[in-house]
Protein backbone atom coordinates (compact mmCIF):
# COMPACT_ATOMS: atom_id res chain seq x y z
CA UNK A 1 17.47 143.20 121.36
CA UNK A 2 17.03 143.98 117.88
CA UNK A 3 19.95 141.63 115.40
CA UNK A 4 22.48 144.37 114.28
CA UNK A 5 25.28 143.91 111.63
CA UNK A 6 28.24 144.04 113.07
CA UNK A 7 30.34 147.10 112.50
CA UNK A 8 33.05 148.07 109.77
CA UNK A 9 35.62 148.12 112.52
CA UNK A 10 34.46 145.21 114.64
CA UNK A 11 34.96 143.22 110.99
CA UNK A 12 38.47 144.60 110.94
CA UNK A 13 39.59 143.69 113.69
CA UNK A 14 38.16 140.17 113.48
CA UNK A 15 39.82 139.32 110.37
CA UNK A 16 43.15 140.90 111.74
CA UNK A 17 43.07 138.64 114.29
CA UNK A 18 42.53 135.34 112.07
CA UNK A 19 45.16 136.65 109.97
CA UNK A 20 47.32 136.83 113.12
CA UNK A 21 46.73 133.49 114.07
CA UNK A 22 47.31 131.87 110.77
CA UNK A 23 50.50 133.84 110.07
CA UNK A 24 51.45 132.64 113.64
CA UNK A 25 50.91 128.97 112.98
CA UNK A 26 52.90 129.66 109.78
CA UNK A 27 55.83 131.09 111.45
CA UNK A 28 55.63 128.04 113.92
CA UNK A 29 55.59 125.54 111.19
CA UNK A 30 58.28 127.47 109.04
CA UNK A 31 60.55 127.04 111.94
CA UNK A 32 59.93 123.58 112.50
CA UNK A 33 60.46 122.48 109.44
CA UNK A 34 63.88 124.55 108.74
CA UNK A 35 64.92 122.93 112.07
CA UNK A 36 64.48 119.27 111.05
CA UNK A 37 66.28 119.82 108.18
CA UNK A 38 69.07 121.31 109.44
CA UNK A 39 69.53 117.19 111.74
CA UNK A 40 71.66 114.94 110.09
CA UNK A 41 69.56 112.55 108.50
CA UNK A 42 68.37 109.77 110.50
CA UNK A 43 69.69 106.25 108.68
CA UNK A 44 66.19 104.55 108.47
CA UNK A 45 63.84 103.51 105.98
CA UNK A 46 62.67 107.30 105.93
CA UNK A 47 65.63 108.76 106.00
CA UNK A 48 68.58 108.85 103.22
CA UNK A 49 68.71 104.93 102.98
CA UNK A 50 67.21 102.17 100.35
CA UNK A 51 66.48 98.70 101.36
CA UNK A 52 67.76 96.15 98.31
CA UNK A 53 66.48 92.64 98.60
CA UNK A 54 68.41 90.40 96.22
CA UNK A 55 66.90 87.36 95.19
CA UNK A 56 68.34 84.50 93.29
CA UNK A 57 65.67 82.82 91.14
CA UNK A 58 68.11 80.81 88.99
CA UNK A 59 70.22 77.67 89.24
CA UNK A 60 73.43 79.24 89.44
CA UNK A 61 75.40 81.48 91.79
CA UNK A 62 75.64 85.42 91.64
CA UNK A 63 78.49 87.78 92.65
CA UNK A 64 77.58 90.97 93.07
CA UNK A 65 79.79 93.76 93.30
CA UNK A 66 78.01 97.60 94.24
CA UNK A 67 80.44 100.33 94.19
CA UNK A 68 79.18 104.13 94.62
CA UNK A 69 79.99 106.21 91.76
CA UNK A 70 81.19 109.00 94.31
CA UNK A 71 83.61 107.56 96.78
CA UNK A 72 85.32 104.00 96.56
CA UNK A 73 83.30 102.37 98.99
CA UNK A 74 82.41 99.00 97.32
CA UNK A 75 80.45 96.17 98.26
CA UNK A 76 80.46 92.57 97.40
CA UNK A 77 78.04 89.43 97.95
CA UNK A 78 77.82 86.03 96.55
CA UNK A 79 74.20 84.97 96.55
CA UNK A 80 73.76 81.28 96.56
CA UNK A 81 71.48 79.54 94.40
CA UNK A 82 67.41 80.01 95.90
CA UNK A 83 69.17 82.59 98.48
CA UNK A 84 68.07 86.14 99.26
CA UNK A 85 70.32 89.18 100.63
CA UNK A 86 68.58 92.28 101.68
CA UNK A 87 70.86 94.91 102.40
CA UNK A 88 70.55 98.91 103.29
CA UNK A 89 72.48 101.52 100.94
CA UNK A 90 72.71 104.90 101.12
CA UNK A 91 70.49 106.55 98.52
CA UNK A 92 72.64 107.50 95.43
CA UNK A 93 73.86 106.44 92.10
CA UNK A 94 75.82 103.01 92.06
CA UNK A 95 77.74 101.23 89.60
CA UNK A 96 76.93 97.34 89.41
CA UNK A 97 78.61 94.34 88.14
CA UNK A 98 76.52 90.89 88.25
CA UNK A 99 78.70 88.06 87.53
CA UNK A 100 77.16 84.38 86.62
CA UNK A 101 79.16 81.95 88.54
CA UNK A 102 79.06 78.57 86.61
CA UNK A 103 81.59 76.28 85.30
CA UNK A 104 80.68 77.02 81.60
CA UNK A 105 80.38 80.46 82.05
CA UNK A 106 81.15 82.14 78.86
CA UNK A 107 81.76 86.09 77.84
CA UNK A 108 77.89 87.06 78.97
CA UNK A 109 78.40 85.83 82.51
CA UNK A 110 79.42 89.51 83.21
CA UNK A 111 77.23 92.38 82.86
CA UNK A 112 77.65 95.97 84.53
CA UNK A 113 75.22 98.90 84.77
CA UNK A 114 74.65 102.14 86.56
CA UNK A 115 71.50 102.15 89.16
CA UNK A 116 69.91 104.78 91.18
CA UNK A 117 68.67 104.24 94.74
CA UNK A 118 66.16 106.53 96.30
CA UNK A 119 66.07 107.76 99.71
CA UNK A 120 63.52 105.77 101.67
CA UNK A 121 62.83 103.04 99.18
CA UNK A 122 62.39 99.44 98.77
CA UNK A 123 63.75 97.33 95.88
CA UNK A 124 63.68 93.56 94.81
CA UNK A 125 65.93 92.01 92.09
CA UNK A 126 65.48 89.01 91.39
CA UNK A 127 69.19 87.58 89.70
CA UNK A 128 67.85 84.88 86.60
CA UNK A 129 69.27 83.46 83.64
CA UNK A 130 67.55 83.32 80.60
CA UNK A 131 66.95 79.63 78.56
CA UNK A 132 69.78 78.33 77.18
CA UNK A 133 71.43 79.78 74.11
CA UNK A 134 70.76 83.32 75.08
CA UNK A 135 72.80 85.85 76.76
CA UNK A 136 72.76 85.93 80.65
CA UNK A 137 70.80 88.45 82.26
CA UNK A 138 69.03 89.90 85.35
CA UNK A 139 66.69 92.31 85.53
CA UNK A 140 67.70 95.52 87.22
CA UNK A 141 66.02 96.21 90.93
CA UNK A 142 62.73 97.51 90.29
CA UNK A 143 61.12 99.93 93.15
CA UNK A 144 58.34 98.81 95.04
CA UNK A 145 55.19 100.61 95.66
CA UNK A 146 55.14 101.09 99.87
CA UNK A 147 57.53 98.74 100.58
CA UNK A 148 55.17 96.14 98.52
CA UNK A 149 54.52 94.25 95.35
């Protein structure tokens, strides 16, 4: 049998069908996806929580006081010297107030900022002091990379 091209119409309908089957799959996949976000939001590392590890790297003790800038909801640890406190948060924007707890603790022991948390992230903060004679300060959580350094 002699090798023909294949016909206008055969073409036609070949490509219909391809074009059937992807708009299919992208119906199907559409769907799925409107569906899962219509769920409430699963509370786990991939879902609308951060994880905050709190580490003290100093040689005093740290209160920490987290309060959510919507809502009243606040939260409060004291972090013992060479301690850690992980903790999961809801993802949103937080208002923060780090507090140097030392007998000689002057007006810098204090220090308040805003912070955002991102859904599904990890962050470390490490709570230090700086050398003597300068004003008292931690670094804000910084975001790790995959849940790594």
């Amino acid at each position: 049998m002699p090798n023909r091209a294949p016909s206008l119409g055969h073409l036609t309908l070949a490509l219909l069908c391809l074009a059937g089957i992807v708009g299919f799959i992208f119906v199907v996949r559409c769907t799925r996806v409107a569906k899962s976000a219509e769920k409430p939001a699963a509370v786990s590392k991939g879902g609308k929580m951060a994880h905050l590890a709190m580490l003290n790297c100093s040689e005093c003790e740290w209160q920490i006081v987290i309060t959510p800038t919507i809502g009243s909801e606040q939260r409060r640890w004291k972090i013992s010297v060479a301690k850690s406190t992980e903790v999961e948060l809801a993802a949103g924007d937080y208002e923060v107030e780090q507090t140097m707890l030392t007998d000689d603790a002057g007006p810098d022991a204090t220090r308040r900022f805003l912070m955002r948390l991102e859904p599904g992230q990890a962050y470390r903060w490490r709570l230090v002091a700086l050398l003597a004679g300068e004003t008292s300060e931690a670094r804000r959580p910084a975001k790790l990379k995959d849940g790594h350094e």
